[in-house]
C-alpha atoms as a PDB file:
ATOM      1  CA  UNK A   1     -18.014 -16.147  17.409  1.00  0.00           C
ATOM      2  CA  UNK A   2     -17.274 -17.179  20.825  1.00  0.00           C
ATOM      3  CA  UNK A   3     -15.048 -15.244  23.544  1.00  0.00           C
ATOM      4  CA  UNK A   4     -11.428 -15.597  22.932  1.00  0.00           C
ATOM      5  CA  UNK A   5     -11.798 -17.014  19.495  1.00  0.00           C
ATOM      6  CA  UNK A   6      -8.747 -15.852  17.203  1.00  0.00           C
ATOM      7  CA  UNK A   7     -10.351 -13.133  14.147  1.00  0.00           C
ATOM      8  CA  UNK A   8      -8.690 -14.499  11.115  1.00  0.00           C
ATOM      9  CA  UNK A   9     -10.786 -13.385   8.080  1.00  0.00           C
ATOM     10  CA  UNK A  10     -12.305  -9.617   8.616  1.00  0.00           C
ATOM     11  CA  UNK A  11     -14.475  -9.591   5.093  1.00  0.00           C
ATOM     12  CA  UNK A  12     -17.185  -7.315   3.685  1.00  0.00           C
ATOM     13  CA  UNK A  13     -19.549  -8.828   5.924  1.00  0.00           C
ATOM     14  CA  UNK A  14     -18.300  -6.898   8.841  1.00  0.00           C
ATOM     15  CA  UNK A  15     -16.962  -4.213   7.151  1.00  0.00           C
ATOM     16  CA  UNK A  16     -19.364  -2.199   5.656  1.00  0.00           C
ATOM     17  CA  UNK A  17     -19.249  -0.261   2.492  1.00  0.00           C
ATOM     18  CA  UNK A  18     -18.748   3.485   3.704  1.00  0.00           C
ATOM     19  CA  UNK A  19     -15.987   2.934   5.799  1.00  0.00           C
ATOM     20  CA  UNK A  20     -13.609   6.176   5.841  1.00  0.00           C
ATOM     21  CA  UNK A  21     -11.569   4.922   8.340  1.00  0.00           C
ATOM     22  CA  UNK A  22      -9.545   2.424  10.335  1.00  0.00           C
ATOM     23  CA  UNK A  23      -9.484   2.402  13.855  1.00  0.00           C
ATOM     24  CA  UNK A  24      -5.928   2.127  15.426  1.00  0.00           C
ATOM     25  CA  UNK A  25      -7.234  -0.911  17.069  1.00  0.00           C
ATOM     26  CA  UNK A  26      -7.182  -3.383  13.913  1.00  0.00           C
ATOM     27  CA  UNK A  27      -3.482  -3.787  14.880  1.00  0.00           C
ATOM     28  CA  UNK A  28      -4.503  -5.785  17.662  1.00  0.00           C
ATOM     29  CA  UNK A  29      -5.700  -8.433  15.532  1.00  0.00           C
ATOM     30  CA  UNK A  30      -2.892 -10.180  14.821  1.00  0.00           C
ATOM     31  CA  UNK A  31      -4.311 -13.651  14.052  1.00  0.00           C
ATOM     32  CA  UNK A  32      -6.245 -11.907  11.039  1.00  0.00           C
ATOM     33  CA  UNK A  33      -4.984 -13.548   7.647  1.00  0.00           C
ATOM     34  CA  UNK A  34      -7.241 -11.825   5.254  1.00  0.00           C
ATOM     35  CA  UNK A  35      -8.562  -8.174   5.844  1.00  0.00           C
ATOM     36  CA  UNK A  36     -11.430  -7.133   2.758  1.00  0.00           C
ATOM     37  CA  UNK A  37     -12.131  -3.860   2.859  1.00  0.00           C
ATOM     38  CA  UNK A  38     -13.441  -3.650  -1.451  1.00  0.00           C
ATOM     39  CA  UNK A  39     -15.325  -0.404  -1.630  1.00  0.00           C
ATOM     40  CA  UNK A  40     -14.914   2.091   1.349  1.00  0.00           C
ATOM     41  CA  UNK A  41     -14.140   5.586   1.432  1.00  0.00           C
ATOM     42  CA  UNK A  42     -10.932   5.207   3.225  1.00  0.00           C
ATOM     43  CA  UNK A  43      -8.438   8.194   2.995  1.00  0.00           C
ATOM     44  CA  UNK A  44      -6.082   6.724   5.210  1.00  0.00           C
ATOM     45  CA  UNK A  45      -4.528   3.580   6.718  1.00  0.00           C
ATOM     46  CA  UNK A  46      -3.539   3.284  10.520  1.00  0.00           C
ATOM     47  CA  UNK A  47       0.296   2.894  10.935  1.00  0.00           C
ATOM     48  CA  UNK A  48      -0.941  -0.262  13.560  1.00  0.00           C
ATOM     49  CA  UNK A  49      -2.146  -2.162  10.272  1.00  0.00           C
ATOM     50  CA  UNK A  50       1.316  -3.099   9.855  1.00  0.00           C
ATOM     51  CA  UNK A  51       1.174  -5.173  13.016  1.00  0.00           C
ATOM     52  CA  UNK A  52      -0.912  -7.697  10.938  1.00  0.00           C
ATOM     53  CA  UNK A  53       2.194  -9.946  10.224  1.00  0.00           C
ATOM     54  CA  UNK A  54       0.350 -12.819   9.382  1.00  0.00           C
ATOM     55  CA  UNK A  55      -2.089 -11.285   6.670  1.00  0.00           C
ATOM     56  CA  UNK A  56      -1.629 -13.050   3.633  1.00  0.00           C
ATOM     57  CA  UNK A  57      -4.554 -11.169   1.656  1.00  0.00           C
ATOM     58  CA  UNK A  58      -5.810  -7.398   1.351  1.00  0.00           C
ATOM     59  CA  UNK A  59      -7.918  -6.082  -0.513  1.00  0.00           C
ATOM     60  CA  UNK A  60      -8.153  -2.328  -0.800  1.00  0.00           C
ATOM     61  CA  UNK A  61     -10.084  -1.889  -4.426  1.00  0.00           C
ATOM     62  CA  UNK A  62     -12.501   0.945  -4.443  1.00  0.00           C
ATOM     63  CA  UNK A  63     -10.486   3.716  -2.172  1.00  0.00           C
ATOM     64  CA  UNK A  64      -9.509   5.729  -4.565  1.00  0.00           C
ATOM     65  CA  UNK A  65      -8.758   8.255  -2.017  1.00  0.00           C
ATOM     66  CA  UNK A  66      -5.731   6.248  -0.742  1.00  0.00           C
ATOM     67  CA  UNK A  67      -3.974   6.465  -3.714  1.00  0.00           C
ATOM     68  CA  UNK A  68      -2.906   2.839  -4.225  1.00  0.00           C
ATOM     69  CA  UNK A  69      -1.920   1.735  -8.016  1.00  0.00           C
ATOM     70  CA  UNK A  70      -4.074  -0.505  -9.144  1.00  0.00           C
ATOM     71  CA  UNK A  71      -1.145  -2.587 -10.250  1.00  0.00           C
ATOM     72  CA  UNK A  72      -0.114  -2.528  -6.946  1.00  0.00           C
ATOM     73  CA  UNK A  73      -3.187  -4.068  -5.544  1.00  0.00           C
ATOM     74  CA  UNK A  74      -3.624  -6.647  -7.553  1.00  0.00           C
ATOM     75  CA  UNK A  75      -6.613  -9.026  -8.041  1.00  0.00           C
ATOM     76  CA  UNK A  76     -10.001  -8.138  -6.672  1.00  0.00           C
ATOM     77  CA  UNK A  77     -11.004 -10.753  -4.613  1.00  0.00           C
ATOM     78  CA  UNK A  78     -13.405 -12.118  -6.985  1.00  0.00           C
ATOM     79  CA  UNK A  79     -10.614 -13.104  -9.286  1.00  0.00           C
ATOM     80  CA  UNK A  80      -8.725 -15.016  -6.418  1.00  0.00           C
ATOM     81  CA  UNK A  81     -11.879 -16.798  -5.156  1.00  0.00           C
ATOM     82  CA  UNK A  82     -11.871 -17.543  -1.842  1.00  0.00           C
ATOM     83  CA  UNK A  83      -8.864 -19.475  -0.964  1.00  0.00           C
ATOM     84  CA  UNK A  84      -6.688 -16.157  -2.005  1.00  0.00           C
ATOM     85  CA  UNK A  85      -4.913 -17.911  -4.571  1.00  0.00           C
ATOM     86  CA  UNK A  86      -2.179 -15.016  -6.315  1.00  0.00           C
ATOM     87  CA  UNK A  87      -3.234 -11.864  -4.041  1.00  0.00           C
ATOM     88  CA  UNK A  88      -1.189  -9.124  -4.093  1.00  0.00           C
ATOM     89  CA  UNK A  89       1.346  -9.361  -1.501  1.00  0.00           C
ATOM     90  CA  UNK A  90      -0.040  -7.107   1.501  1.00  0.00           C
ATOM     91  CA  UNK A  91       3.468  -6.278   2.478  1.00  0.00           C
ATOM     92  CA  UNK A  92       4.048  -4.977  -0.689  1.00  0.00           C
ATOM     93  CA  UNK A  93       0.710  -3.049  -0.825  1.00  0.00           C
ATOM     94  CA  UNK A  94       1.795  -1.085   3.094  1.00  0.00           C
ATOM     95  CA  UNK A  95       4.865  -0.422   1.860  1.00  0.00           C
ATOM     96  CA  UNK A  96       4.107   1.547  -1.375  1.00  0.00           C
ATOM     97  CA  UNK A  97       1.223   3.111   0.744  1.00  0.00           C
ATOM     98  CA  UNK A  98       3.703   3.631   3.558  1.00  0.00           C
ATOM     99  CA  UNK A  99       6.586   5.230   1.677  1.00  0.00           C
ATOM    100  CA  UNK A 100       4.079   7.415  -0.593  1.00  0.00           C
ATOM    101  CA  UNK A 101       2.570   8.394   3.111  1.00  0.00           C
ATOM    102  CA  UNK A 102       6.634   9.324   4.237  1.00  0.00           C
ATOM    103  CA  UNK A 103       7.054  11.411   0.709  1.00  0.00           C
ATOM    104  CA  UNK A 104       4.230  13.674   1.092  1.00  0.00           C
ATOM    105  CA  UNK A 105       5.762  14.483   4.768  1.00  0.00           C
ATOM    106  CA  UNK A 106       9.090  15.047   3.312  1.00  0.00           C
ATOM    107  CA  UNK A 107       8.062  16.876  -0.112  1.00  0.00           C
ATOM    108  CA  UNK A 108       4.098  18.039   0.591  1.00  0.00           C
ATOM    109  CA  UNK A 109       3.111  16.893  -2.392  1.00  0.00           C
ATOM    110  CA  UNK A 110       1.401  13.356  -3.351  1.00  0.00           C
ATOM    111  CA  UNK A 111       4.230  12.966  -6.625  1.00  0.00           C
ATOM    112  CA  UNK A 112       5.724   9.774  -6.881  1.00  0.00           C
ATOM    113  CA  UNK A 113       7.886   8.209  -3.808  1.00  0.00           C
ATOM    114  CA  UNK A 114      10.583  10.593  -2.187  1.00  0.00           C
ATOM    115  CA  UNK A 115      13.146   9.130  -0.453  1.00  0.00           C
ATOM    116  CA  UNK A 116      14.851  10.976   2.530  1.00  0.00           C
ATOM    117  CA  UNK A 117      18.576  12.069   2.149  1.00  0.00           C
ATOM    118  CA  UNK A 118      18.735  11.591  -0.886  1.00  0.00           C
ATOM    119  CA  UNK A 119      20.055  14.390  -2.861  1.00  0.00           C
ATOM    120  CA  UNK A 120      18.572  16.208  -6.137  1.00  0.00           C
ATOM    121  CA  UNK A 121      19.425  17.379  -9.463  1.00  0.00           C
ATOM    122  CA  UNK A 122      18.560  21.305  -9.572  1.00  0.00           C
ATOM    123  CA  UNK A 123      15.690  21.277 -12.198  1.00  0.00           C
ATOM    124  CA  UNK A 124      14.538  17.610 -12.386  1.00  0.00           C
ATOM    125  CA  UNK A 125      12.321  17.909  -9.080  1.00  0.00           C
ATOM    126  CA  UNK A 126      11.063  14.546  -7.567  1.00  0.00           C
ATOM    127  CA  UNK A 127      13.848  12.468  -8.995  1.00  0.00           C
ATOM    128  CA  UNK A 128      17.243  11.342  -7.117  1.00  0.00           C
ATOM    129  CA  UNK A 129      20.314  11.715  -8.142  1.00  0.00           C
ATOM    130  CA  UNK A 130      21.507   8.186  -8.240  1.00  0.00           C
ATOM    131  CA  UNK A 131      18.279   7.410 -10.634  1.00  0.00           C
ATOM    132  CA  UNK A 132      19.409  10.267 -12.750  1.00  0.00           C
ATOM    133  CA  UNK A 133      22.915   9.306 -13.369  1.00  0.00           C
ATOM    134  CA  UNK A 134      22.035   5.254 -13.853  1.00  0.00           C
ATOM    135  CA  UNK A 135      19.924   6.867 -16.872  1.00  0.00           C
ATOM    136  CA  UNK A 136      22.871   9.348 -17.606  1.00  0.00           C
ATOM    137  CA  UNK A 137      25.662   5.713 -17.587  1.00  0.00           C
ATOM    138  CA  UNK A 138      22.693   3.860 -19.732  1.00  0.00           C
ATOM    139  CA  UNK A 139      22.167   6.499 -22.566  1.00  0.00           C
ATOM    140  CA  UNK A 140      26.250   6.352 -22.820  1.00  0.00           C
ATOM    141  CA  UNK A 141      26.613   2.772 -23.293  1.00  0.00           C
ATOM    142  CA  UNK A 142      23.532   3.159 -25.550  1.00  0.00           C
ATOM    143  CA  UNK A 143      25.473   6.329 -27.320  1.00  0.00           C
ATOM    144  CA  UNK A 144      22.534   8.373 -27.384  1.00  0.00           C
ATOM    145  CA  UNK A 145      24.521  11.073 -25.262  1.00  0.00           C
END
């Protein structure tokens, strides 16, 4: 790599297995379109990581700890190959990681997403009201009330 060249692809060959964490830094490379890190130990992701506007591919498989659905991730990248072809959508990815992140803040616990302001049913922790009543309208239309 030469001075000054643009860092597109960051893959498994410079990002070792054992990894536990990001540096802040890695926001600063915002050329990078593809960011590999398959099989760390990460247990968390820098907030800077969303400065990578022009990733296209990530692949976070294997870090467990970061509690990331794996239906949320997507394909490994050894079923999209090398051109990327249908990878999960890395905004998509940050954001679920991201609001998860915001819930245990809010809540303390690592339960599903918890959104802010949002007010609750006494007795049906975890789920907002708005959620509850759309099931509440649906199971009258259904008459199962």
């Amino acid at each position: 790599m030469q001075a000054g060249e643009e860092v597109t692809d960051l893959g498994t060959a410079l990002v070792s297995e054992g990894l536990t964490a990001l540096p802040p830094e890695i926001g600063q490379l915002t050329a990078l379109t593809v960011l590999d890190l398959f099989n760390n130990q990460l247990t968390a992701l820098p907030p800077e990581i969303r400065k990578l506007t022009k990733l296209r591919a990530l692949y976070l498989h294997g870090n467990d700890a970061l509690g990331v659905l794996p239906e949320v991730l997507g394909k490994t990248i050894s079923e999209t190959g090398r051109n990327h072809e249908n990878a999960a959508d890395p905004r998509a990815i940050m954001d679920y990681y991201f609001s998860r992140q915001r819930g245990k803040d809010v809540d303390g616990d690592s339960g599903g997403v918890q959104l802010r302001g949002v007010s609750r049913i006494e007795g049906a922790p975890g789920i907002p009201q708005r959620r509850r009543a759309a099931a509440g309208v649906e199971a009258a239309e259904r008459g199962v009330v």
